[in-house]
Structures are given as C-alpha cells and as structure tokens.
C-alpha atoms as a PDB file:
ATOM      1  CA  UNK A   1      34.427 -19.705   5.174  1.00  0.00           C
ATOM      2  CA  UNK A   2      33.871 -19.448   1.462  1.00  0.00           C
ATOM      3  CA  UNK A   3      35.974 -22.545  -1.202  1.00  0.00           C
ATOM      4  CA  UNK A   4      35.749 -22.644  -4.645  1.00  0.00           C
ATOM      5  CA  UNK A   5      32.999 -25.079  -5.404  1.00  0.00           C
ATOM      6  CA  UNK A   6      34.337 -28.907  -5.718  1.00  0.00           C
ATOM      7  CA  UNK A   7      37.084 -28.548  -3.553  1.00  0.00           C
ATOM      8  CA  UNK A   8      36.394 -31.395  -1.966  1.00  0.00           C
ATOM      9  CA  UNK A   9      36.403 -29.842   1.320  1.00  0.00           C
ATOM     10  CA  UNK A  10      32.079 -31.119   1.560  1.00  0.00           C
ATOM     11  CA  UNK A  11      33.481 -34.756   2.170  1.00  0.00           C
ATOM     12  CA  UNK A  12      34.861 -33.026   5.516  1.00  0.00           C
ATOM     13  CA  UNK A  13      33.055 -33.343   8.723  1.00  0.00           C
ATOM     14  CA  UNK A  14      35.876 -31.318  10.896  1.00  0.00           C
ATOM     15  CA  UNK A  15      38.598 -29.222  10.718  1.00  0.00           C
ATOM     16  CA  UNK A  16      41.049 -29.706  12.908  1.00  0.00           C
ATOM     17  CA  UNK A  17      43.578 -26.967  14.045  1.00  0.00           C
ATOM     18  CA  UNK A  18      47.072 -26.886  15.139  1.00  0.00           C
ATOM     19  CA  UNK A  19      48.835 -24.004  15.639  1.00  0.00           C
ATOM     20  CA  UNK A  20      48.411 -22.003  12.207  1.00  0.00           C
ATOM     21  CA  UNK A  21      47.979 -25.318   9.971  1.00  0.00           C
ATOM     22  CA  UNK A  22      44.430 -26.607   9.317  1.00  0.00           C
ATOM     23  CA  UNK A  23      43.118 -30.231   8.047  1.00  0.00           C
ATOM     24  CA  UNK A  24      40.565 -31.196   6.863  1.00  0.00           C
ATOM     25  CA  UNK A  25      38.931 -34.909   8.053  1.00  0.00           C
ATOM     26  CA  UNK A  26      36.964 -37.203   7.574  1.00  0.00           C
ATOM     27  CA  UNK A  27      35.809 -39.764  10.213  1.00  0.00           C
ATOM     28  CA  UNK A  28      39.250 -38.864  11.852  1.00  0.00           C
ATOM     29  CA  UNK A  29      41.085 -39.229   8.413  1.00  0.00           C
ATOM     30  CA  UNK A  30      43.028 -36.433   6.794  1.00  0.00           C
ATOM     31  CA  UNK A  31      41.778 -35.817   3.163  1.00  0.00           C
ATOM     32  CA  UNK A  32      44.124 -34.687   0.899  1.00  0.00           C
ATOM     33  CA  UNK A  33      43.369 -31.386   0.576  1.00  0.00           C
ATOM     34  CA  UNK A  34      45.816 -28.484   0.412  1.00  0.00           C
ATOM     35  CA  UNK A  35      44.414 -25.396   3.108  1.00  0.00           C
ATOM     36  CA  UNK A  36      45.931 -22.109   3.786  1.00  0.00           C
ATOM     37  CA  UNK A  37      47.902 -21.401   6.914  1.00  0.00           C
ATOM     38  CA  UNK A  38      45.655 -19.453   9.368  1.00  0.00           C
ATOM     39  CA  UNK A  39      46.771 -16.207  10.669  1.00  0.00           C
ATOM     40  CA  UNK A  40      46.727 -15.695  14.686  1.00  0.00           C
ATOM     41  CA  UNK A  41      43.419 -14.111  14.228  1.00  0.00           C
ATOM     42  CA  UNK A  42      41.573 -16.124  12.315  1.00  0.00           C
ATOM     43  CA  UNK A  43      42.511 -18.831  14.686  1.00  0.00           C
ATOM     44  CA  UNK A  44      41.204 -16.946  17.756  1.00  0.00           C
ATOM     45  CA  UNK A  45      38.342 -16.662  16.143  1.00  0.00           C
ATOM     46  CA  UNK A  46      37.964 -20.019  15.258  1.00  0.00           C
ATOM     47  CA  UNK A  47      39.145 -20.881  18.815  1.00  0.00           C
ATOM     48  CA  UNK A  48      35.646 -18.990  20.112  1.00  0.00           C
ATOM     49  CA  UNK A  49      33.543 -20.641  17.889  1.00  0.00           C
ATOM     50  CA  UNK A  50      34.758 -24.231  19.307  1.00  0.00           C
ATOM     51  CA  UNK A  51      34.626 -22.505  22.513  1.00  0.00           C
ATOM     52  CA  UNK A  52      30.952 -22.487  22.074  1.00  0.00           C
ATOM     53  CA  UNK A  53      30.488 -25.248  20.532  1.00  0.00           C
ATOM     54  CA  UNK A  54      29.385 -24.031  16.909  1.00  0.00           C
ATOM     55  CA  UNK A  55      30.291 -25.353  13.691  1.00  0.00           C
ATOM     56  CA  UNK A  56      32.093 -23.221  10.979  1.00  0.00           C
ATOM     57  CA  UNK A  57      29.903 -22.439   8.662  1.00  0.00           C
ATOM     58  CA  UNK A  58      31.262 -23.310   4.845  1.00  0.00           C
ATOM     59  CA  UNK A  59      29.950 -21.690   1.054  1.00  0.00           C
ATOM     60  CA  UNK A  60      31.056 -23.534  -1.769  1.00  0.00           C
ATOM     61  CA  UNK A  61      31.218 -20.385  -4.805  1.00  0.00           C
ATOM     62  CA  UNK A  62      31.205 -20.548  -8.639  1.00  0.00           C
ATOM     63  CA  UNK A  63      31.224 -17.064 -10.532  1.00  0.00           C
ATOM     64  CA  UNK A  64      27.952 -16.928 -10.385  1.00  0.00           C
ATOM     65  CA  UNK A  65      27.262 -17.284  -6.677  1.00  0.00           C
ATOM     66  CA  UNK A  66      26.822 -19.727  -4.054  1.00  0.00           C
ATOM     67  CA  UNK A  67      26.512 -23.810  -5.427  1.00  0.00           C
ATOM     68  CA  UNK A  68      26.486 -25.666  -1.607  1.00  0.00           C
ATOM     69  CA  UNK A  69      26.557 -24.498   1.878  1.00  0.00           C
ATOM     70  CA  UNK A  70      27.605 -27.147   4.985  1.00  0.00           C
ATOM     71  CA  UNK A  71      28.658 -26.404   8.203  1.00  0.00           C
ATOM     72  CA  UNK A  72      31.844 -28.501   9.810  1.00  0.00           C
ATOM     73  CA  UNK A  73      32.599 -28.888  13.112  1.00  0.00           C
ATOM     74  CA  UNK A  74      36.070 -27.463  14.625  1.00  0.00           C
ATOM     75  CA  UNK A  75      38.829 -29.148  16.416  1.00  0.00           C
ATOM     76  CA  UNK A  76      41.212 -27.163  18.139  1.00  0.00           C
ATOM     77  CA  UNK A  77      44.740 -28.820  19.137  1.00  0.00           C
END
C-alpha cells in the first residue's frame, strides 16, 4: 500500500477491516485518520493475506520517491 509520507498511518500497528471501511489502530485504538473505502477486491485480497498470516506491507512517498517503509498487520471483521 503506498500513503503520502506523514500521514500518520506509521503510528499504526493494524488495520482492521469491516466490510469496505478500514481503520487504522493503535494498541486497539482508532487513530484519527481518514482511509478510503476498499473495493470488494482489494478486500479479498487483503482477506488472503490475513489468511496467511502476512502483514500488509506499507511505502510512505514524497515526489521524489520512497521516505519510510513498515509493514502492519491485518484484521479482518
């Protein structure tokens, strides 16, 4: 998943899914941070990585490339 660098979306440790809406927490508290509604999809997709247990991996961009990269686990509701 790429995010414009400073989102705020590295204080994150999971994402947690239900239905098409995503938040983001941390240490099982919502962070304020506004994400985009998944399509059906991107949420199976998402679905298979939890599935198997892997993180989603995250890039944090600026114009001029990638600044950070993390990796958050996924929570599927």
């Amino acid at each position: 998943m790429t995010v414009p660098s400073k989102c705020g979306l590295k204080q994150a440790d999971t994402l947690r899914i239900e239905g098409l809406s995503m938040v983001a927490l941390q240490e099982q508290a919502i962070l304020p941070i506004e994400l985009p509604d998944l399509t059906e999809s991107v949420r199976a997709k998402l679905e298979a990585l939890s599935a198997k247990g892997y993180q989603l991996p995250v890039g944090e961009f600026v114009a001029r490339g990638l600044v950070d990269a993390y990796s958050l686990r996924i929570v599927i509701i």
